[in-house]
Protein backbone atom coordinates (compact mmCIF):
# COMPACT_ATOMS: atom_id res chain seq x y z
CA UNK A 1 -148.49 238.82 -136.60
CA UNK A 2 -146.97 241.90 -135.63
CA UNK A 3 -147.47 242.24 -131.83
CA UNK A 4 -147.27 246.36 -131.76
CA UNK A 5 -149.43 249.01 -133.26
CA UNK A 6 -146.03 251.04 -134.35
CA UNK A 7 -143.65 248.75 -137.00
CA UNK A 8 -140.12 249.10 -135.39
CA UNK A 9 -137.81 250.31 -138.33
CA UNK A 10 -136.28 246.48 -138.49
CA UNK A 11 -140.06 245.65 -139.98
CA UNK A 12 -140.24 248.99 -142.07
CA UNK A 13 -137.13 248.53 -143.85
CA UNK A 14 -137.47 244.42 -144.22
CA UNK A 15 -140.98 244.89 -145.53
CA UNK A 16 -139.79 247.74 -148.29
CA UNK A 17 -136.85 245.25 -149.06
CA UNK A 18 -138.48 243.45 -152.44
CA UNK A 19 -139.08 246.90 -153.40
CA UNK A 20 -135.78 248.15 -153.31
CA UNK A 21 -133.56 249.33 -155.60
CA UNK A 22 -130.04 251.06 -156.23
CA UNK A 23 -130.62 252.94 -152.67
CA UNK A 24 -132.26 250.41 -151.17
CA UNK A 25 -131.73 248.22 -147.98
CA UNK A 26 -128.87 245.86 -147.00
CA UNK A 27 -129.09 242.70 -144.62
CA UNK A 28 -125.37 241.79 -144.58
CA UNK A 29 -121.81 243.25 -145.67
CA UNK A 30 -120.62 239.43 -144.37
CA UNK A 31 -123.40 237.49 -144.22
CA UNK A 32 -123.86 237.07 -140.42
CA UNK A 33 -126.28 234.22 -141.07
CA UNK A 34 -124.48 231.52 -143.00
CA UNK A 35 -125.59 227.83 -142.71
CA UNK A 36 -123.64 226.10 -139.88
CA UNK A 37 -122.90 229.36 -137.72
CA UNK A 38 -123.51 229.66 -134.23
CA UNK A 39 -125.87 231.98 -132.49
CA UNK A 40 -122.85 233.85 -131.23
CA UNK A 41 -121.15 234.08 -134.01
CA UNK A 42 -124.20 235.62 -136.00
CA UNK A 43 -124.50 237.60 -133.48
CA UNK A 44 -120.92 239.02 -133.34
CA UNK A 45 -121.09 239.74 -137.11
CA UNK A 46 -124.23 241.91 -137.06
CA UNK A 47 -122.81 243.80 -134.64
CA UNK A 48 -119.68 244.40 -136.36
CA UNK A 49 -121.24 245.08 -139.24
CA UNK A 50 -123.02 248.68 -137.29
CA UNK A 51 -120.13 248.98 -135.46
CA UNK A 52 -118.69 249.66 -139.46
CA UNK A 53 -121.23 251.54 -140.78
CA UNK A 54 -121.25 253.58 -138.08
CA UNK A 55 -117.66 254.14 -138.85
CA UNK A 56 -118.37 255.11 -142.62
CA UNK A 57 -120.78 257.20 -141.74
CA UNK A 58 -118.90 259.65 -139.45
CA UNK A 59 -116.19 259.19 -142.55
CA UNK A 60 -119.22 259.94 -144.72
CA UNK A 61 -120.81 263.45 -142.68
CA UNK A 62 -117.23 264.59 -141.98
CA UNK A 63 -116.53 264.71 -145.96
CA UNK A 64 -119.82 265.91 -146.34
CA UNK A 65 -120.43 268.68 -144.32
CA UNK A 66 -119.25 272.05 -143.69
CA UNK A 67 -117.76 271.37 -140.00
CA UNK A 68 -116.71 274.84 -139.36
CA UNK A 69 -119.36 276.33 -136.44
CA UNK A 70 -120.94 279.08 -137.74
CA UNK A 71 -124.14 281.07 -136.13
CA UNK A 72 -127.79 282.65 -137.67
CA UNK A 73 -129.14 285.62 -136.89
CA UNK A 74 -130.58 284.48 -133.68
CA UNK A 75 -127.15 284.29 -132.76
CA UNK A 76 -127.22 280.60 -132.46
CA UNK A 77 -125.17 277.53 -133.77
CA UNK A 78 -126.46 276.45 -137.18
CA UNK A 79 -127.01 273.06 -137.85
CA UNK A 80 -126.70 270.99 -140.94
CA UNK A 81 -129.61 267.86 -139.95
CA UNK A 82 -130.61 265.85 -137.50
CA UNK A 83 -129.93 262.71 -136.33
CA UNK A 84 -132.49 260.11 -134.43
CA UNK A 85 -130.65 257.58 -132.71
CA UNK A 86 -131.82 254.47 -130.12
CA UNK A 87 -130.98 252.94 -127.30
CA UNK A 88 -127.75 254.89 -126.99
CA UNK A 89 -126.17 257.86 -129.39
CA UNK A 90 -124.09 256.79 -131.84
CA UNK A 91 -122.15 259.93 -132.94
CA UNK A 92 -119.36 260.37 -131.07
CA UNK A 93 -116.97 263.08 -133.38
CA UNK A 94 -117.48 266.17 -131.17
CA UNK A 95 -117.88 268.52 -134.28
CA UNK A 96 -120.59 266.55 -135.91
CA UNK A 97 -122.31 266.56 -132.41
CA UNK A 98 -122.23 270.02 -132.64
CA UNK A 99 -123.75 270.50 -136.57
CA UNK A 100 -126.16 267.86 -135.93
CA UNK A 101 -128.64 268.03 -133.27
CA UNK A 102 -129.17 264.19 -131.73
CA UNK A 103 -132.40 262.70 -130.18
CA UNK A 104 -131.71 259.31 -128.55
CA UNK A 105 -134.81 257.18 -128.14
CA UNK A 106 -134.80 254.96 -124.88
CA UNK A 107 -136.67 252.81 -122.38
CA UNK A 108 -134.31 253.84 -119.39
CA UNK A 109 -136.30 257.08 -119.22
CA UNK A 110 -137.60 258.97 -115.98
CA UNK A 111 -140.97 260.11 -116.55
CA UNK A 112 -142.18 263.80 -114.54
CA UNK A 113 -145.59 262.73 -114.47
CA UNK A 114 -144.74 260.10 -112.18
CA UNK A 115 -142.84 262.60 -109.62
CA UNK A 116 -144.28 263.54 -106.25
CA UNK A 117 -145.83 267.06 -106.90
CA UNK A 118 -143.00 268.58 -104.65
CA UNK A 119 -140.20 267.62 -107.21
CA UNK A 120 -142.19 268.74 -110.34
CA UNK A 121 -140.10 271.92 -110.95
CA UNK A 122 -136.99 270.50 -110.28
CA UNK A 123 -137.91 267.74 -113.36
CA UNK A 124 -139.30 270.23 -115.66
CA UNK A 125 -136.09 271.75 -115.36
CA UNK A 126 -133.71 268.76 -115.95
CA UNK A 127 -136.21 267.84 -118.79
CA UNK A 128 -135.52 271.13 -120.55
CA UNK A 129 -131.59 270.34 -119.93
CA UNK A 130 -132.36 266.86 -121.78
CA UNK A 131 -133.99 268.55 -124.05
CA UNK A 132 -131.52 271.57 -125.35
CA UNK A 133 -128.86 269.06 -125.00
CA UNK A 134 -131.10 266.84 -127.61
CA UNK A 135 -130.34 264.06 -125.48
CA UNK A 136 -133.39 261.78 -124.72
CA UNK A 137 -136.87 260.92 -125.93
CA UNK A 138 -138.76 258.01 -123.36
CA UNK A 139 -140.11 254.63 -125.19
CA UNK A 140 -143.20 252.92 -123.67
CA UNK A 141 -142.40 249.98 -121.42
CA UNK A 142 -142.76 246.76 -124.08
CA UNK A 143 -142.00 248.42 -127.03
CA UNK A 144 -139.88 246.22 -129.43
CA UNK A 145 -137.84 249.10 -130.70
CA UNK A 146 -136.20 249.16 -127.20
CA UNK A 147 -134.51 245.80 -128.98
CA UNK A 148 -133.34 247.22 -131.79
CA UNK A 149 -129.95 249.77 -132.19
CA UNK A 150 -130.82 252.76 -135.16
CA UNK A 151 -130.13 255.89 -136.37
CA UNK A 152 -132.04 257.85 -138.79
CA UNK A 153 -130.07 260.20 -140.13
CA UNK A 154 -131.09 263.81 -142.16
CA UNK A 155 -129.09 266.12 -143.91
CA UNK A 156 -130.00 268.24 -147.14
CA UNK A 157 -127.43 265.71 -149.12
CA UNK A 158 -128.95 262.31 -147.73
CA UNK A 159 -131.16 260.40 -145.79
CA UNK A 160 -129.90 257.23 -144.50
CA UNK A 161 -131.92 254.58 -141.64
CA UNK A 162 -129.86 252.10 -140.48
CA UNK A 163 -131.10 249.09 -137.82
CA UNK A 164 -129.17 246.05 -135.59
CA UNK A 165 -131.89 243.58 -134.76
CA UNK A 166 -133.13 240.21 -135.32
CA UNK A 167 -135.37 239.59 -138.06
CA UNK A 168 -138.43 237.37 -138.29
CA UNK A 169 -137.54 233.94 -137.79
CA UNK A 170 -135.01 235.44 -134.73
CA UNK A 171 -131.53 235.56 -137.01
CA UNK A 172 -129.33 238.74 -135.86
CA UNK A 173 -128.99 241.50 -138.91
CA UNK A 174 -127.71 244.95 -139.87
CA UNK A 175 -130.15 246.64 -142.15
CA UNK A 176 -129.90 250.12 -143.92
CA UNK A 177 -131.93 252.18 -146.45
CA UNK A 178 -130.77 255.74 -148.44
CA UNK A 179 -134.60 255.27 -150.05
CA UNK A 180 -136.76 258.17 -148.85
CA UNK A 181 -140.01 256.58 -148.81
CA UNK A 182 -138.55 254.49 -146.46
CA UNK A 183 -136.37 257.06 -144.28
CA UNK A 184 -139.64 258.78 -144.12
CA UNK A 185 -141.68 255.38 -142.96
CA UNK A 186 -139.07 255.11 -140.22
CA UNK A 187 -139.33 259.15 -138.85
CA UNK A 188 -142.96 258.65 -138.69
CA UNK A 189 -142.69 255.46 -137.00
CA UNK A 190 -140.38 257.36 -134.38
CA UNK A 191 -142.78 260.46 -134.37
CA UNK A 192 -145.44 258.51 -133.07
CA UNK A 193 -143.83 257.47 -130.40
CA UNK A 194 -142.34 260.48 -129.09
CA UNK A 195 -146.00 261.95 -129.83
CA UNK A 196 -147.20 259.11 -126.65
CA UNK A 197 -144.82 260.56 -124.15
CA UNK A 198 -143.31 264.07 -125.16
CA UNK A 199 -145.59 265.96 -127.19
CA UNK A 200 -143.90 268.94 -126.88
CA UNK A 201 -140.73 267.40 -128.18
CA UNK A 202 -142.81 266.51 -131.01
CA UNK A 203 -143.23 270.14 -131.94
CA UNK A 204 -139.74 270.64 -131.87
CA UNK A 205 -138.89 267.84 -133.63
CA UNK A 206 -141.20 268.61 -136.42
CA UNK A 207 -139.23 271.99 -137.17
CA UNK A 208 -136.19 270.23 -137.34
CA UNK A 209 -136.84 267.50 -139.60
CA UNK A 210 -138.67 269.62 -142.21
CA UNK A 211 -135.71 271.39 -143.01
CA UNK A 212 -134.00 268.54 -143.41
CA UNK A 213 -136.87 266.36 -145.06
CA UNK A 214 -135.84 262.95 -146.45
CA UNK A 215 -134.21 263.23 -149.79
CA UNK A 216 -132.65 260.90 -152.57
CA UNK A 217 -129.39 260.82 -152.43
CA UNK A 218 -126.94 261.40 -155.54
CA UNK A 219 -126.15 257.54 -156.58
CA UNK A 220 -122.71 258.76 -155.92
CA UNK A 221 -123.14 259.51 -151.83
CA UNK A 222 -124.31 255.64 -152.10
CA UNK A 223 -121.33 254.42 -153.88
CA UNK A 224 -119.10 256.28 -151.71
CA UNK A 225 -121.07 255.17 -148.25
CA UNK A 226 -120.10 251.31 -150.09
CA UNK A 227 -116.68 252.17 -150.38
CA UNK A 228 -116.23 253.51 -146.78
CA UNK A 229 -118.08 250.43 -145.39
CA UNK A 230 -115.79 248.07 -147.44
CA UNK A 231 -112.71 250.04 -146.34
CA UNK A 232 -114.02 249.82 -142.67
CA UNK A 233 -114.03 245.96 -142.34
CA UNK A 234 -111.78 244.90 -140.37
CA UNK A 235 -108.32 243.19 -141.70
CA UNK A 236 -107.98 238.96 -141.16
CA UNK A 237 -104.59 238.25 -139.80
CA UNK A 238 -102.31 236.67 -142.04
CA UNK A 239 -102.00 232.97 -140.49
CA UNK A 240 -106.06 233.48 -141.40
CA UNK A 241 -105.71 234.16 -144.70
CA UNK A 242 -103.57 231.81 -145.36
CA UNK A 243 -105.58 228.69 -144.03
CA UNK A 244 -109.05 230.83 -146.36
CA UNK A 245 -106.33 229.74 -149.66
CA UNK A 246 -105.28 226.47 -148.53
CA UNK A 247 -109.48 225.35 -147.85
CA UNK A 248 -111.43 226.79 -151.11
CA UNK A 249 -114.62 226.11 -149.39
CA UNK A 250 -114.02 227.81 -145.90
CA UNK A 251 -116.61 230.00 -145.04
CA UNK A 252 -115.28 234.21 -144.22
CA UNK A 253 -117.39 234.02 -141.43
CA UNK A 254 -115.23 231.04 -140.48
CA UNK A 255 -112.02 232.81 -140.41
CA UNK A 256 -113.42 235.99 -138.93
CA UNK A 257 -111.75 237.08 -136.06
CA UNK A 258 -111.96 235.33 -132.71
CA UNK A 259 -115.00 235.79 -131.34
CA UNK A 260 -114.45 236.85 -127.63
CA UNK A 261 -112.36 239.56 -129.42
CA UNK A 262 -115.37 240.77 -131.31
CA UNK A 263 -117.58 240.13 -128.32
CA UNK A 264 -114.97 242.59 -126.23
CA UNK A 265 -115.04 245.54 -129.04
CA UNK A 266 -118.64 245.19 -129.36
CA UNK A 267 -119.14 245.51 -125.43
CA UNK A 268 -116.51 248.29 -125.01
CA UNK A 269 -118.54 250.74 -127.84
CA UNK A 270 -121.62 249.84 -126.08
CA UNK A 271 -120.42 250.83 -122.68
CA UNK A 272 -118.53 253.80 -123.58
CA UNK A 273 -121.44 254.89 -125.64
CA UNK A 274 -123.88 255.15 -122.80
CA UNK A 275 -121.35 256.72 -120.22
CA UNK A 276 -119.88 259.65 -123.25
CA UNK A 277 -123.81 260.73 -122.96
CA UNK A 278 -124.24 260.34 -119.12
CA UNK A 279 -120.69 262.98 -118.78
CA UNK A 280 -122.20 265.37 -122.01
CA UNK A 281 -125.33 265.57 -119.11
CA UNK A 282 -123.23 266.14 -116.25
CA UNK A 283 -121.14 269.01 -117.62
CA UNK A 284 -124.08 270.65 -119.26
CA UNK A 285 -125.87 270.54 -115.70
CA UNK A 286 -122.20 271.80 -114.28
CA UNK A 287 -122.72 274.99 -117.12
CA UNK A 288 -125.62 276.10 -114.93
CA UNK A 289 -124.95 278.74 -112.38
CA UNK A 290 -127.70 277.98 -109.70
CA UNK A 291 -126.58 274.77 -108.51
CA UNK A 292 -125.40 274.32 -104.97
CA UNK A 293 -121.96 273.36 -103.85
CA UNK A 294 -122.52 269.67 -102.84
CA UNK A 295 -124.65 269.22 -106.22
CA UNK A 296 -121.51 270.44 -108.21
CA UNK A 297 -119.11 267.66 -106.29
CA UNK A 298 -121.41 265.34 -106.90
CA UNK A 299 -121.67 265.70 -110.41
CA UNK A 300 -117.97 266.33 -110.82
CA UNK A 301 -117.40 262.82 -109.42
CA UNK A 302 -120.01 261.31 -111.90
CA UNK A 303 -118.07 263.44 -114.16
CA UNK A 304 -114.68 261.61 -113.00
CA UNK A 305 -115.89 258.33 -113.15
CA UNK A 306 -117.17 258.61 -116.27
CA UNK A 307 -113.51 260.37 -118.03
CA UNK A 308 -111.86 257.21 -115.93
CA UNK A 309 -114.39 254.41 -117.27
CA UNK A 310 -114.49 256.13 -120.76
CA UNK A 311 -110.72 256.24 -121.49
CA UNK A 312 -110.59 252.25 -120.23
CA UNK A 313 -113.41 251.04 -122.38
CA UNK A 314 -111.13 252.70 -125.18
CA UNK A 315 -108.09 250.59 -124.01
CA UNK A 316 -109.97 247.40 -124.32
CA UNK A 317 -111.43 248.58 -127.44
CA UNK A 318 -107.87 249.48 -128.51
CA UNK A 319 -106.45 245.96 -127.15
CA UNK A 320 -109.54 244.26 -129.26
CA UNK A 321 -108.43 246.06 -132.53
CA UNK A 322 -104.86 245.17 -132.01
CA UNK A 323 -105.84 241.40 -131.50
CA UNK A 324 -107.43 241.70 -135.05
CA UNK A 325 -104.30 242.74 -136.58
CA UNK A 326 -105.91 246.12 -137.11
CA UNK A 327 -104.55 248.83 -135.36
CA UNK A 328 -100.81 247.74 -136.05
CA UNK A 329 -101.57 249.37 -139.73
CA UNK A 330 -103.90 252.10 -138.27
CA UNK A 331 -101.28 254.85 -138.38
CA UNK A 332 -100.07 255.27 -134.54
CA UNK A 333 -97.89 258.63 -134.60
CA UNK A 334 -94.94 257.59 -132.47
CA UNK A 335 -93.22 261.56 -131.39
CA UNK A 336 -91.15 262.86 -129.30
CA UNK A 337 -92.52 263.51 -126.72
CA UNK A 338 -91.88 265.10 -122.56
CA UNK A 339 -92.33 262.80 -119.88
CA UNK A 340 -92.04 264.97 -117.44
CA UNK A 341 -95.89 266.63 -118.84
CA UNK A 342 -97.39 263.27 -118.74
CA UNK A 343 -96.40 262.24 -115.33
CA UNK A 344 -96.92 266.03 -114.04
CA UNK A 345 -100.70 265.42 -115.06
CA UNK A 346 -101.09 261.34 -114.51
CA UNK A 347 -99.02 261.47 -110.94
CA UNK A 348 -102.20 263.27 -109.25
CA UNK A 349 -104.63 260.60 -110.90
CA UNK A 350 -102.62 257.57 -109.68
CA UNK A 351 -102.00 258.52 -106.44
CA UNK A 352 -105.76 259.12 -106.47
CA UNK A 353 -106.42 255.49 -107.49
CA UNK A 354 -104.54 254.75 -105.09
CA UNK A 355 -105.93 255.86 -102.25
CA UNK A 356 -109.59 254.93 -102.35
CA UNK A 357 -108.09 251.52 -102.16
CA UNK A 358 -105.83 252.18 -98.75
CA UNK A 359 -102.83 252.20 -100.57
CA UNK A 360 -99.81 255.04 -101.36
CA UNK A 361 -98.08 255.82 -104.26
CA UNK A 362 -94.93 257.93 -104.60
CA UNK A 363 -92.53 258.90 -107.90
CA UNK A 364 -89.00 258.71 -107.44
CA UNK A 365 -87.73 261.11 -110.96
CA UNK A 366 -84.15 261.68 -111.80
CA UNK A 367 -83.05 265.49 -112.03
CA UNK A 368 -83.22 265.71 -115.94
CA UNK A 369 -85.60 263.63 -117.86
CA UNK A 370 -84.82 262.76 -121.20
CA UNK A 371 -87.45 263.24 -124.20
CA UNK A 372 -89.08 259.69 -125.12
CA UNK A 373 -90.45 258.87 -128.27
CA UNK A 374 -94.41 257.48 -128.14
CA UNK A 375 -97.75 258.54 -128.29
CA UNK A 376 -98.81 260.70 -125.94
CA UNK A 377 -102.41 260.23 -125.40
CA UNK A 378 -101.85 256.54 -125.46
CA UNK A 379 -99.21 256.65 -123.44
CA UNK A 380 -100.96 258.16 -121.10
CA UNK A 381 -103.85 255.30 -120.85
CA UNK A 382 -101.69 252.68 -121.08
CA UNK A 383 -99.74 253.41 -118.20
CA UNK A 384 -102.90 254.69 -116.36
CA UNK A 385 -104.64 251.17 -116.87
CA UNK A 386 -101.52 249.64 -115.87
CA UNK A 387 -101.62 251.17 -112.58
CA UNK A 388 -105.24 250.80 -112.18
CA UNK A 389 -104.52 247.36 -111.99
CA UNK A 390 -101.69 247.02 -110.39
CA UNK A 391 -103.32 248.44 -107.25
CA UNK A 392 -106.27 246.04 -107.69
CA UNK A 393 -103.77 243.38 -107.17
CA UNK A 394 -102.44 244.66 -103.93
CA UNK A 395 -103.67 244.25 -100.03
CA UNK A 396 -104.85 247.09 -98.58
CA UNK A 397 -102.12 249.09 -96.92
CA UNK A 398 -99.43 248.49 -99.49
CA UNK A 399 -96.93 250.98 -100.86
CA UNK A 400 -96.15 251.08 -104.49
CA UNK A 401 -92.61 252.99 -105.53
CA UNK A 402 -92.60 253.99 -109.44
CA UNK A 403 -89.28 254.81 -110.09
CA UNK A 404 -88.04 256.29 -113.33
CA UNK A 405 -84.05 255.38 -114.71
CA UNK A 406 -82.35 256.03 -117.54
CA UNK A 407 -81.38 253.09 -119.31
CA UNK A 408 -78.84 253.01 -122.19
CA UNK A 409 -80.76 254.09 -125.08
CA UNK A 410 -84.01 253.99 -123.34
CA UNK A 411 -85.90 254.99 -119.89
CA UNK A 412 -86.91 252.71 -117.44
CA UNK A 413 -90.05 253.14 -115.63
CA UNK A 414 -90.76 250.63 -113.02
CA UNK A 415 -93.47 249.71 -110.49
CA UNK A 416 -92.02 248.47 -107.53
CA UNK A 417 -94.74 247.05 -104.47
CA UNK A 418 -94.25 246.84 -100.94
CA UNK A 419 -96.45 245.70 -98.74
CA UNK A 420 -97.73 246.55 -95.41
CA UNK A 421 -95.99 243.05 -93.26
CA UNK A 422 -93.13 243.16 -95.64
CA UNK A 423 -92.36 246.68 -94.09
CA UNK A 424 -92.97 245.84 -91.13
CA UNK A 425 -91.47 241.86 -90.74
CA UNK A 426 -89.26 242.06 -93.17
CA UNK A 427 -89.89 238.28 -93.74
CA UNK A 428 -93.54 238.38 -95.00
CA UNK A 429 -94.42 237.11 -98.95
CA UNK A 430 -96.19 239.16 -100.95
CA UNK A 431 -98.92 236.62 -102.42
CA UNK A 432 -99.67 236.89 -106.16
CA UNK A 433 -103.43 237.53 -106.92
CA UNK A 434 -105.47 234.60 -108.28
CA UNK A 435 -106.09 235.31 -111.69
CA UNK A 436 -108.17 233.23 -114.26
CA UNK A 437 -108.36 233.57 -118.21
CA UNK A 438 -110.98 235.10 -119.89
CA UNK A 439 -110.76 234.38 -123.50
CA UNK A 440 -107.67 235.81 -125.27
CA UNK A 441 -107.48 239.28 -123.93
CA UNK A 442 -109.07 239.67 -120.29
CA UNK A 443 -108.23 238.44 -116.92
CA UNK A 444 -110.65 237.96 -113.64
CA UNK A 445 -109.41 238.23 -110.24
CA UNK A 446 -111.87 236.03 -108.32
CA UNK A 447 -111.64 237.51 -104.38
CA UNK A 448 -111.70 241.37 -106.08
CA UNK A 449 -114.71 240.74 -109.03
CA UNK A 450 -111.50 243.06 -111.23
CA UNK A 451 -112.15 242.13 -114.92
CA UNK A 452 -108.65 243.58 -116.71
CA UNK A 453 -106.59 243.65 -119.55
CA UNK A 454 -104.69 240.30 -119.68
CA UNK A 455 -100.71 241.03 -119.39
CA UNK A 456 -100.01 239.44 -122.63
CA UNK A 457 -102.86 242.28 -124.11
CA UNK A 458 -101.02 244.79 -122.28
CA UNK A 459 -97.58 244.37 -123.78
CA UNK A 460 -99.38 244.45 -126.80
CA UNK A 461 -100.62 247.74 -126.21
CA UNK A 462 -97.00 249.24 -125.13
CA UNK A 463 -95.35 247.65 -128.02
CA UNK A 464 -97.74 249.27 -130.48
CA UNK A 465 -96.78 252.94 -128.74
CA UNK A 466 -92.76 251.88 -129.21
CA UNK A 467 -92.21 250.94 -125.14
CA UNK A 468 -91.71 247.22 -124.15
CA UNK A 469 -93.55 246.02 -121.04
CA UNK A 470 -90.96 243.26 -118.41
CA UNK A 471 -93.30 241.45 -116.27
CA UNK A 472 -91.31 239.64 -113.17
CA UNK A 473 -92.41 238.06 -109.45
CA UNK A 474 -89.83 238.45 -107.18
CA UNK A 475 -90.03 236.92 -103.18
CA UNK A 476 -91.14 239.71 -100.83
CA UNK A 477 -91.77 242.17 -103.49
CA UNK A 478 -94.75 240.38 -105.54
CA UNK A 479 -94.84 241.68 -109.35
CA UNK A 480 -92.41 244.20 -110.58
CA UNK A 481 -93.58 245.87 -113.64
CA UNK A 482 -91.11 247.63 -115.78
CA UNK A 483 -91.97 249.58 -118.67
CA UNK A 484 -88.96 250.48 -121.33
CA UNK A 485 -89.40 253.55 -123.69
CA UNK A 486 -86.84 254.64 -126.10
CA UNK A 487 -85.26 258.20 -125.70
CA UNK A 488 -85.63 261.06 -128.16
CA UNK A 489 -82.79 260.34 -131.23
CA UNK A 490 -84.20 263.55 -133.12
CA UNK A 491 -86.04 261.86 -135.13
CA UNK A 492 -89.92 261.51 -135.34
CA UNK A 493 -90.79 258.39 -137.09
CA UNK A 494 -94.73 257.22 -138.22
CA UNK A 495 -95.50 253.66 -137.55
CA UNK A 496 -96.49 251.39 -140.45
């Protein structure tokens, strides 16, 4: 017996799923609830499987729709439909963002009403901000749908609801639905509830959606959504596939990846999801021109620590994918490339890091540096993760020397420590941090609570962008890191 006066759209698209047919609803892509799995496991799948059908359909819009920004005669950005999404967004592709207005439905809401009289104005104005931004829409406290991950999705070539949550009898599943008696089911089901807490959203909401009112799709947008989701799923690593031939009757949720690795991916889009909307806030709030000076620091720190927290979440989503034998086929443009820009705008950042942990950092450069051949943006993460780390591991009034050589054929980066006593004594030991193993890819430093990339993930991560990472402990010195990157032979080369 349902236990709220509103289905959730897990109920609304199970209950139309008999009635189904050609664009009807999905529970699985791998079955996530085959005899003999764990909790976990089940668990894991379903998530993958919306983490890959989210994938498909930005693959899906992006084909789709004209992304070019174009204005009406109101002078405004068109759109091309509307997307209602819950707990967190789930578009992340900047130019769909910007043709397709996005509501996000969620419990973590601040309500005005419940504001002392003196800060009403102040709300009504960061409500409006939510609002324009089409950021967030408040759920009642105890509402099920808080439990569930969606996004309804409306353009004038499809409608599409898709749903993580756990059915009746409590099994994890992915769910979706192109049928438009049941795309409509679920906006009304997610009408109501805005109409309990934002009426005046409502309104808005209302003109939106009827110009983009649900549709059926041509059985070829359906086909092609199948295809995108199949070509989505991640690769098993060979070793895998081999054991699948050898055992007829192993299960494919049996050789799925490991499952802290899917676990890790799964948490990194999850974190990174919530944070990308908390920094689209903050710089629309740092757009306005009436804000005073110690508001604007304020939010450009949030702003900060959200870029910094973003861009590792995509490292250990990165170091996840690589695990699964994924990324080393996803097309990594190895270039040449100047070092000299990359440390010129990383330098600042680490020395940064640095210092709100009482330590100093300094970059000894030879006179000319040679052109290396990786990936820049990558490049740039990796080595800023690696240093975020490497401080972590250090006592407070440390110095760290990162001194770049030419090597042969390649350039030598390396991160030399020195501490405080060593300086000082000359006879002191630097003490290696205490770390312990967390499944295959992260590592937890006990007296510092620093989760991390483990250092076997790590030269994972360099190999993949054509550098090789040299991990050594030396007596008064602690860990030396040194980083080798191969110099510019005129040649830009696409790895395969």
């Amino acid at each position: 017996m349902r236990k709220w006066i509103i289905p959730t759209l897990s109920e609304i698209i199970a209950s139309n799923d008999a009635q189904q047919d050609g664009y009807g609803s999905h529970s699985c892509l791998l079955s996530a609830s085959r005899t003999g799995s764990t909790a976990v496991e089940m668990s894991v799948k379903a998530a993958q499987q919306w983490q890959v059908a989210i994938a498909a359909l930005e693959n899906l819009l992006q084909q789709m729709l004209d992304l070019k920004p174009t204005v009406d005669e109101n002078c405004q950005l068109s759109t091309q439909g509307v997307i209602l999404a819950g707990p967190v967004p789930v578009i992340s592709n900047p130019q769909l963002a910007n043709n397709l207005p996005s509501w996000t439905f969620t419990a973590d809401f601040w309500q005005p009403q419940l504001l002392p009289s003196s800060l009403t104005s102040a709300a009504q104005k960061n409500s409006q901000v939510a609002i324009e931004a089409g950021v967030l829409l408040p759920l009642i406290s105890g509402d099920p749908l808080a439990q569930e991950q969606f996004c309804l999705v409306l353009t004038k070539q499809f409608s599409l609801v898709m749903v993580l949550a756990e059915n009746a009898r409590g099994i994890p599943v992915f769910l979706f639905s192109f049928e438009p008696e049941v795309v409509e089911q679920a906006w009304y089901a997610l009408r109501a509830r805005a109409a309990l807490t934002t009426s005046e959203s409502v309104l808005h909401l209302d003109e939106l959606v009827q110009q983009y009112y649900p549709v059926a799709p041509d059985y070829r947008t359906v086909m092609h959504f199948s295809r995108l989701l199949l070509q989505h799923i991640p690769e098993l690593p060979h070793e895998e596939i081999r054991n699948c031939t050898q055992n007829d009757n192993l299960e494919l949720s049996h050789v799925a990846p490991r499952v802290d690795v899917e676990l890790l991916q799964a948490f990194a889009h999850e974190v990174r999801t919530p944070l990308t909307t908390i920094r689209t806030l903050t710089r629309l709030l740092l757009k306005r021109r009436d804000l005073a000076i110690d508001a604007i620091k304020r939010l450009e720190i949030i702003d900060h620590e959200c870029t910094e927290q973003i861009d590792r979440m995509e490292l250990l989503f990165r170091a996840a994918e690589l695990e699964k034998c994924t990324a080393k086929h996803s097309g990594t443009y190895l270039t040449a490339m100047s070092l000299t820009q990359v440390l010129q705008q990383s330098v600042p950042r680490w020395q940064k890091q640095a210092n709100r942990r009482n330590l100093t950092l300094d970059v000894v450069l030879p006179q000319h540096l040679p052109t290396v051949v990786s990936d820049p943006k990558m490049l740039d993460q990796v080595l800023t993760g690696l240093i975020e780390n490497f401080t972590r591991s250090l006592p407070p009034g440390s110095h760290i020397q990162v001194q770049v050589i030419p090597a042969g054929d390649q350039l030598k980066l390396q991160l030399l420590p020195k501490s405080q006593l060593e300086e000082n004594k000359g006879q002191q030991y630097t003490v290696p941090p205490i770390r312990k193993s967390l499944g295959q890819l992260l590592t937890f430093q006990p007296e510092t609570g620093n989760i991390s990339l483990n250092m076997t993930a790590t030269k994972q991560l360099f190999q993949a962008i054509g550098g090789k990472l040299i991990v050594r402990q030396r007596p008064h010195e602690g860990e030396v890191l040194t980083i080798f990157l191969p110099l510019d032979v005129k040649q830009t080369k696409y790895c395969s």
